[in-house]
C-alpha atoms as a PDB file:
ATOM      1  CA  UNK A   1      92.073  92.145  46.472  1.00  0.00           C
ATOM      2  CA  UNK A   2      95.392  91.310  46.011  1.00  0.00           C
ATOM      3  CA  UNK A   3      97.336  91.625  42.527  1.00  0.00           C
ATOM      4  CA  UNK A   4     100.377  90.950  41.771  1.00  0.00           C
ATOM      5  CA  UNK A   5     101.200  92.733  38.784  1.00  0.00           C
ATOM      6  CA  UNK A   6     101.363  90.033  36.194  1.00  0.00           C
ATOM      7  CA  UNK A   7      98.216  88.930  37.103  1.00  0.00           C
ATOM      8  CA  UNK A   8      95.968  92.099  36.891  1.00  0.00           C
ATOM      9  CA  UNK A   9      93.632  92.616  34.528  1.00  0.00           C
ATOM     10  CA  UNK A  10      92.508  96.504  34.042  1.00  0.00           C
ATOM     11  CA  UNK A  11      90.558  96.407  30.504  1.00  0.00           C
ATOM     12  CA  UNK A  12      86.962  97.075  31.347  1.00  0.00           C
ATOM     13  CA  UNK A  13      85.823  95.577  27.751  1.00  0.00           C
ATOM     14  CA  UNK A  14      87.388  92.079  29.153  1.00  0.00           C
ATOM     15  CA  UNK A  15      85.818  92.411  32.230  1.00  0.00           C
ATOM     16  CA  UNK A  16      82.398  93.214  31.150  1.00  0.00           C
ATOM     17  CA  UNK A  17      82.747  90.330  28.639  1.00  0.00           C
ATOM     18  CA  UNK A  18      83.253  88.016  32.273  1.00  0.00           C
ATOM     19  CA  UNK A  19      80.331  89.417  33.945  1.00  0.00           C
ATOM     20  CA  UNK A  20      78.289  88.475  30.877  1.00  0.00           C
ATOM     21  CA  UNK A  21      79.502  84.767  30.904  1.00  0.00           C
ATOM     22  CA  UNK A  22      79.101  84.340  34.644  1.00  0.00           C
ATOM     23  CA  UNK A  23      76.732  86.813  35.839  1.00  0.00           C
ATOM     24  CA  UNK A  24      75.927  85.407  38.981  1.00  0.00           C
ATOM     25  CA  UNK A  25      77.306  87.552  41.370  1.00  0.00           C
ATOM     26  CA  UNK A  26      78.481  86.939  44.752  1.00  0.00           C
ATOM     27  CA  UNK A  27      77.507  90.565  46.422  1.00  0.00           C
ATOM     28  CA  UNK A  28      78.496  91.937  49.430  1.00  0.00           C
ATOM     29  CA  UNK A  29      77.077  94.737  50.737  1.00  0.00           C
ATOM     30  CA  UNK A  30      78.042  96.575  54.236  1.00  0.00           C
ATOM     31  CA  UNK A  31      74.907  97.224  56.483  1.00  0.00           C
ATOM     32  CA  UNK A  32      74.285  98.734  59.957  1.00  0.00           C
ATOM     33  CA  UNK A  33      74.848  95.306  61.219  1.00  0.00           C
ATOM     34  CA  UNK A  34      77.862  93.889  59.677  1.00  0.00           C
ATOM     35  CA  UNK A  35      78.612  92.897  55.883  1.00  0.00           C
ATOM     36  CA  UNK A  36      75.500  90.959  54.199  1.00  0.00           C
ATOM     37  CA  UNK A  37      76.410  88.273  50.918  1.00  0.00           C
ATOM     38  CA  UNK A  38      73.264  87.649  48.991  1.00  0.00           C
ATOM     39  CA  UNK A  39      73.812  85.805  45.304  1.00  0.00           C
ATOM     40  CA  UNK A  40      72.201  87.634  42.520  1.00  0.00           C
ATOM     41  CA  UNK A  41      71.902  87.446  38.706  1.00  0.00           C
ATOM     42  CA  UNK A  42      73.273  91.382  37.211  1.00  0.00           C
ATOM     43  CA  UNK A  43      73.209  92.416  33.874  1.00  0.00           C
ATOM     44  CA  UNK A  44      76.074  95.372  32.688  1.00  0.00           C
ATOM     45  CA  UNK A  45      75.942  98.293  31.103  1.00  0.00           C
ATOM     46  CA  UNK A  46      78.981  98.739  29.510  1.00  0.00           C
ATOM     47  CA  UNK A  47      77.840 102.621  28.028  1.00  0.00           C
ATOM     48  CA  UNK A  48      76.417 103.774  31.609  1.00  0.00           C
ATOM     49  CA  UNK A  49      78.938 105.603  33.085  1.00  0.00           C
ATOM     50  CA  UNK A  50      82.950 105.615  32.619  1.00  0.00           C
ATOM     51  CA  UNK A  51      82.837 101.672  34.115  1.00  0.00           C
ATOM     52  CA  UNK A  52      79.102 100.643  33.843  1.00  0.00           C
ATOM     53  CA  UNK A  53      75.924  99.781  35.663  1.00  0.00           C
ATOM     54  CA  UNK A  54      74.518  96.553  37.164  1.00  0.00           C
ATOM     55  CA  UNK A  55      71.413  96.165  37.549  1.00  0.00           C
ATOM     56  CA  UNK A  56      69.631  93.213  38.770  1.00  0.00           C
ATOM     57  CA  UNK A  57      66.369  92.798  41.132  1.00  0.00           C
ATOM     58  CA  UNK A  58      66.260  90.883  44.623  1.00  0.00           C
ATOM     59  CA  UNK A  59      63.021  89.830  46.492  1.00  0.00           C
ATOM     60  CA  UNK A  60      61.057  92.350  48.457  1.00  0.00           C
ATOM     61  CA  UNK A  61      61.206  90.117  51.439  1.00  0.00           C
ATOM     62  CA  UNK A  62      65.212  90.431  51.161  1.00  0.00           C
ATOM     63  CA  UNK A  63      65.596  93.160  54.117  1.00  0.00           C
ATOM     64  CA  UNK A  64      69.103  93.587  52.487  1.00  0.00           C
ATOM     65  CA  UNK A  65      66.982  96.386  50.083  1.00  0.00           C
ATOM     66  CA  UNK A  66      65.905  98.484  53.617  1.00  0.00           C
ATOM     67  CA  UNK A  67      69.855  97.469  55.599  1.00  0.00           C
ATOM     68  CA  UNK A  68      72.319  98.428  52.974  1.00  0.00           C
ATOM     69  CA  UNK A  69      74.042 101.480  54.309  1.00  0.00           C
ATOM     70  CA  UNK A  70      76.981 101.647  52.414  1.00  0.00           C
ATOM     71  CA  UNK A  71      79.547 100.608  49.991  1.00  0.00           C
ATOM     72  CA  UNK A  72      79.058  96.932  48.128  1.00  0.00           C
ATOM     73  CA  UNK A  73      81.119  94.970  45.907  1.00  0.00           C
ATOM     74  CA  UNK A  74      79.911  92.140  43.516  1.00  0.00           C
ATOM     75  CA  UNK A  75      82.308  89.213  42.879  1.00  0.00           C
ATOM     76  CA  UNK A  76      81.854  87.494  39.457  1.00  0.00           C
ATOM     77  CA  UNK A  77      83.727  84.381  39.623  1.00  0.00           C
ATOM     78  CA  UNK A  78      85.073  82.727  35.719  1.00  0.00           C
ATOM     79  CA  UNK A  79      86.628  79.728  35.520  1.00  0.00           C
ATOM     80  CA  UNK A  80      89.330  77.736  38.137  1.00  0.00           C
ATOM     81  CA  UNK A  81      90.620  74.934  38.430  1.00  0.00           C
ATOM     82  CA  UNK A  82      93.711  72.954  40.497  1.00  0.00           C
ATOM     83  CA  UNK A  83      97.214  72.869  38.668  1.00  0.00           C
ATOM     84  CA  UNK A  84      99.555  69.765  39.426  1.00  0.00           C
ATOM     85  CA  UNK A  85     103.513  70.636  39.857  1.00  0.00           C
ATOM     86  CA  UNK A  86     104.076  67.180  37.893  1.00  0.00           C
ATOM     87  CA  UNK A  87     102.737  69.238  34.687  1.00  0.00           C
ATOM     88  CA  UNK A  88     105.888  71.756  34.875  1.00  0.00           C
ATOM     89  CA  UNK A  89     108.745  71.023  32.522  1.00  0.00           C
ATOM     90  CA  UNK A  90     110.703  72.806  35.771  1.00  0.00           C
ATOM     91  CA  UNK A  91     109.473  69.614  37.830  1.00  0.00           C
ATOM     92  CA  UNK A  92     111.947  67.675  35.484  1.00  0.00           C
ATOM     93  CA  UNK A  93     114.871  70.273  35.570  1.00  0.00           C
ATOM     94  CA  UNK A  94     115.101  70.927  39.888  1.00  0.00           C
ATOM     95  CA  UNK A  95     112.083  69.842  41.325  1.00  0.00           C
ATOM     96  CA  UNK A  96     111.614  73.244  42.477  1.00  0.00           C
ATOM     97  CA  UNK A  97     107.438  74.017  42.176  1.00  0.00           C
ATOM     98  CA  UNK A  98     104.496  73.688  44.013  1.00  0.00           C
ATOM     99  CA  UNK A  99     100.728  73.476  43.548  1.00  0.00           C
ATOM    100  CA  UNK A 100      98.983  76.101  42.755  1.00  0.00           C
ATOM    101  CA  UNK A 101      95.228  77.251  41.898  1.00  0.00           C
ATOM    102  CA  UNK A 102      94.298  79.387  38.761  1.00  0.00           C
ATOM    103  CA  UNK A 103      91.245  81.142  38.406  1.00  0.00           C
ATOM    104  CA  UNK A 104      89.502  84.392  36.630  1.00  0.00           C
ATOM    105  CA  UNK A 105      88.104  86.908  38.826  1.00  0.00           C
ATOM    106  CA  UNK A 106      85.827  90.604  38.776  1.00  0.00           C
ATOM    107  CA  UNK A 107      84.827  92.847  41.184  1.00  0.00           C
ATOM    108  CA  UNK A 108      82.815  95.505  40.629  1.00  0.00           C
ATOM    109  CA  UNK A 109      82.605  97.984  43.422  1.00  0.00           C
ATOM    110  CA  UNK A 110      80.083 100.832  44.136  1.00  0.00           C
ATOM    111  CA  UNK A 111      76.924 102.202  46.229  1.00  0.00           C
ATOM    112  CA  UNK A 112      73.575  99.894  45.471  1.00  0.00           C
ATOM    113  CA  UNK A 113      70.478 101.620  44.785  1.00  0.00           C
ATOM    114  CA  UNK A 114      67.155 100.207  45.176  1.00  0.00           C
ATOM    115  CA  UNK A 115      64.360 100.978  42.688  1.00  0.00           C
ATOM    116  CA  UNK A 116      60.765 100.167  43.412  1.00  0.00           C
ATOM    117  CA  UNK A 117      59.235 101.604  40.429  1.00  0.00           C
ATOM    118  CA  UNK A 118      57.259  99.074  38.553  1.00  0.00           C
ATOM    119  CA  UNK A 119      57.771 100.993  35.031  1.00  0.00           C
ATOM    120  CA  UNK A 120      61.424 100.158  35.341  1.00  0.00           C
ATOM    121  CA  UNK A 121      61.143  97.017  37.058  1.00  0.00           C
ATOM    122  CA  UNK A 122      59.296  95.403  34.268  1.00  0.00           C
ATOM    123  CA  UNK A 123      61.970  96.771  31.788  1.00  0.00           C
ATOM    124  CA  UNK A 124      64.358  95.425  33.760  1.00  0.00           C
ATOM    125  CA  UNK A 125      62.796  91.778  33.376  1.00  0.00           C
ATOM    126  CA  UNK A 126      62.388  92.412  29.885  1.00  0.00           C
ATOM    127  CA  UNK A 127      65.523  93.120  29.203  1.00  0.00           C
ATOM    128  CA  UNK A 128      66.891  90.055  31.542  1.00  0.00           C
ATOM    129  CA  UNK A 129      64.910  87.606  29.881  1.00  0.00           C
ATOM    130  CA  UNK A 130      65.910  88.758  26.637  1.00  0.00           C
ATOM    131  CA  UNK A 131      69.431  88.148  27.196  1.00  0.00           C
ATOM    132  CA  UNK A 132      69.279  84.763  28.491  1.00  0.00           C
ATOM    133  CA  UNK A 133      66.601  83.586  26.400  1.00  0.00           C
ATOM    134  CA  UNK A 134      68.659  84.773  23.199  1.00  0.00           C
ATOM    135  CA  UNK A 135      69.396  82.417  20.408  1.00  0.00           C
ATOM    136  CA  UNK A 136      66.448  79.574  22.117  1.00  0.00           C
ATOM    137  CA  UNK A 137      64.482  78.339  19.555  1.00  0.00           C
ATOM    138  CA  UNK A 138      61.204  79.370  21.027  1.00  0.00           C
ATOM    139  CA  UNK A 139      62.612  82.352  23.409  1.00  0.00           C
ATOM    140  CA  UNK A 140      60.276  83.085  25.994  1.00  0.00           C
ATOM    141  CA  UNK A 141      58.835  86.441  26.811  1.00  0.00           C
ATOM    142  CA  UNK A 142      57.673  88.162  30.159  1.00  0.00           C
ATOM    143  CA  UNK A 143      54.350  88.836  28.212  1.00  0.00           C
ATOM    144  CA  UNK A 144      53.994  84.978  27.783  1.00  0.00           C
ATOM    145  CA  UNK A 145      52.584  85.279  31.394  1.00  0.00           C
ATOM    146  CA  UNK A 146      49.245  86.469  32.077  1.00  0.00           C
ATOM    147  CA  UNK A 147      49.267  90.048  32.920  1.00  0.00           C
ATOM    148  CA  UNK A 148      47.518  90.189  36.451  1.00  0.00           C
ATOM    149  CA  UNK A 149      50.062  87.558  37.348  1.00  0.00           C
ATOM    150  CA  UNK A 150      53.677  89.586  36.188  1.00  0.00           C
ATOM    151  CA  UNK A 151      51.910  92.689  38.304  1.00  0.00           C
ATOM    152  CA  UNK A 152      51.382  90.408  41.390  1.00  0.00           C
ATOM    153  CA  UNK A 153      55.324  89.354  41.192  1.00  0.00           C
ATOM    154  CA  UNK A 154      56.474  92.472  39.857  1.00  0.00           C
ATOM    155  CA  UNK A 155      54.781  93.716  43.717  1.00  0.00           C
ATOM    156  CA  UNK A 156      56.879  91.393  45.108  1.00  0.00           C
ATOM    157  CA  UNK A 157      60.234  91.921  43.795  1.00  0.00           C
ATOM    158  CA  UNK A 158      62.537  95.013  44.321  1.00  0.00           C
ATOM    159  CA  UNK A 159      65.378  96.193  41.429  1.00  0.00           C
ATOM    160  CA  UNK A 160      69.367  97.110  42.619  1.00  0.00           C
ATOM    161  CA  UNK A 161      71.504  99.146  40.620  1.00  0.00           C
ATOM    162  CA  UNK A 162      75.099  99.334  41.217  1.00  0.00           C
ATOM    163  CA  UNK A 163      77.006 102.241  39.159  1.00  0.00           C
ATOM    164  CA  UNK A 164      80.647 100.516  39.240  1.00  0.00           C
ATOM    165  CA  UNK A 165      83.393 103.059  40.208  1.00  0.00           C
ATOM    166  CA  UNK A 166      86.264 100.536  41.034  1.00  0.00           C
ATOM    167  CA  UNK A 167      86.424  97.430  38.355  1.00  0.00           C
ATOM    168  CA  UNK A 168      89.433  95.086  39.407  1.00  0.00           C
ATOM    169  CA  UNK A 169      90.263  91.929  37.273  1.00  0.00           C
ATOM    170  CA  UNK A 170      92.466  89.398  38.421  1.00  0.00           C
ATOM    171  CA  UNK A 171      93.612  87.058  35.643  1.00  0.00           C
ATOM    172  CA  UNK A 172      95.780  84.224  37.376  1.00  0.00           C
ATOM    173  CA  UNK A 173      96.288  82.037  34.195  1.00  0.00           C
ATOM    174  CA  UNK A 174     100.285  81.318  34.703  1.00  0.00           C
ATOM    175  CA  UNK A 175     101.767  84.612  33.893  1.00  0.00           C
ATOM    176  CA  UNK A 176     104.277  83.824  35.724  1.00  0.00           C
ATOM    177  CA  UNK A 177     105.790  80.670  34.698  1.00  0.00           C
ATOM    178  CA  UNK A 178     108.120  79.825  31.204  1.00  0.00           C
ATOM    179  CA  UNK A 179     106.906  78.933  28.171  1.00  0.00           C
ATOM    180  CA  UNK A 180     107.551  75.387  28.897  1.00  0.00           C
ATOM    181  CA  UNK A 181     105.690  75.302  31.973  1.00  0.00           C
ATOM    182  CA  UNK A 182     102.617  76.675  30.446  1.00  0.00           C
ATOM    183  CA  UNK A 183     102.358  74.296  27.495  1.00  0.00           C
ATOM    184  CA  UNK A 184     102.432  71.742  30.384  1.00  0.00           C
ATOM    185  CA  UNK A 185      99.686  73.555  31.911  1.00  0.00           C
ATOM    186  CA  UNK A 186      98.153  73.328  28.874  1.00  0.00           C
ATOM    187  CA  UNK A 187      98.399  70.152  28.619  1.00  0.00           C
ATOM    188  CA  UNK A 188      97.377  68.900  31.722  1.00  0.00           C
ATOM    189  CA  UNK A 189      94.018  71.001  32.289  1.00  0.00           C
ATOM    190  CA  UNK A 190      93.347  69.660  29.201  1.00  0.00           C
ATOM    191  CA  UNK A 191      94.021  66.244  30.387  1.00  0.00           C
ATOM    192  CA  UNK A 192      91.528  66.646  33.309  1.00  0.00           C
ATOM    193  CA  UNK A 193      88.304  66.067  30.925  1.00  0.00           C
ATOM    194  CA  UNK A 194      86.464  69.385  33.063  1.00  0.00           C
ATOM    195  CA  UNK A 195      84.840  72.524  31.446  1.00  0.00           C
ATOM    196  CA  UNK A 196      86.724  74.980  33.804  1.00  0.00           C
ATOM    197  CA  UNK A 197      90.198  73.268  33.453  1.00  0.00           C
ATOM    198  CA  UNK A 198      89.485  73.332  29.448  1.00  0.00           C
ATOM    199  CA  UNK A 199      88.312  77.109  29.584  1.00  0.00           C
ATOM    200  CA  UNK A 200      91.354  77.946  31.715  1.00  0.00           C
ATOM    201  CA  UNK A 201      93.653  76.220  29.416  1.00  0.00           C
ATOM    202  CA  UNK A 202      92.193  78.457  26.801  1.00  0.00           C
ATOM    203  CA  UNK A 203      93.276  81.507  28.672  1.00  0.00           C
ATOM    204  CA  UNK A 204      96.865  80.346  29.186  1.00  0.00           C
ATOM    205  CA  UNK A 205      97.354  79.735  25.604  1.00  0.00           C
ATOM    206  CA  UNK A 206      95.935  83.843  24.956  1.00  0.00           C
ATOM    207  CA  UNK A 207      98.742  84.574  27.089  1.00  0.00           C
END
């Protein structure tokens, strides 16, 4: 990926915290017969090794499980959104900017492996449905389902783990524009009414 400088992001703490807000992952994994994407849900470990584990589960009728020969990186994608020249206080001073596009990005890079063991695989759930179902009212539980019925899918279902050894963050949030500029940023993500603009605005304030 490229990174400029001012945008790079290497603190793994604030890119685990992005993988846990958007944890669908674009992954891309390099097989015998070319690079395949598939689009899974991971969790992270942050404590598993010196930049954590995903792990996450993919059908069994995925051949991607039986093709994967080689590296893979998973893409976690945070917030974007278009930025308007007409919000720079530069635009007033020479005229001299251009659009641009800000967004929040991860990649996590590493070998997949594939785990077929049932013991783990029903762990796994356990532990995936307990983090999204945190904080519901009524969470719901894998043992909510009848038994006979989480062994038939559990059959059916095969879990990836990805031990990350390369964790890039690119932060593109206006690093590289005045302070006047980005208070117009501010201001006109804000403007724009959407979640993403809003969150991104957010971001550019942090610094």
């Amino acid at each position: 990926m490229y990174q400029p400088k001012h945008f790079q992001e290497t603190r793994p703490e604030v890119m685990h915290a992005l993988i846990r807000q958007q944890p669908l992952a674009t992954l891309v994994v390099a097989t015998a017969e070319g690079l395949e994407v598939n689009h899974l849900p991971f969790l992270v470990d942050a404590g598993a090794g010196p930049l954590g584990v995903l792990e996450g589960h993919l059908a069994r009728a995925n051949p991607l499980w039986q093709r994967a020969a080689g590296e893979a990186v998973a893409i976690f994608t945070g917030p974007d959104h278009y930025v308007s020249p007409s919000w720079y206080a530069t635009k007033q001073e020479s005229g001299k900017v251009v659009p641009t596009w800000n967004y929040v990005v991860v990649h996590a890079h590493g070998t997949p492996r594939f785990i077929e063991d049932p013991t783990w695989l029903r762990a796994h759930l356990e532990r995936l449905v307990g983090t999204h179902e945190a904080g519901r009212s009524r969470p719901w539980q894998v043992s909510d389902a009848p038994a006979d019925y989480v062994d038939k899918l559990l059959a059916q279902i095969v879990g990836i783990q990805l031990p990350v050894t390369r964790l890039e963050g690119k932060w593109k949030v206006g690093q590289n524009r005045n302070d006047a500029d980005r208070a117009g940023m501010v201001a006109g993500l804000l403007a724009e009414g959407h979640p993403d603009a809003a969150a991104l605005a957010e971001l550019i304030r942090k610094g």
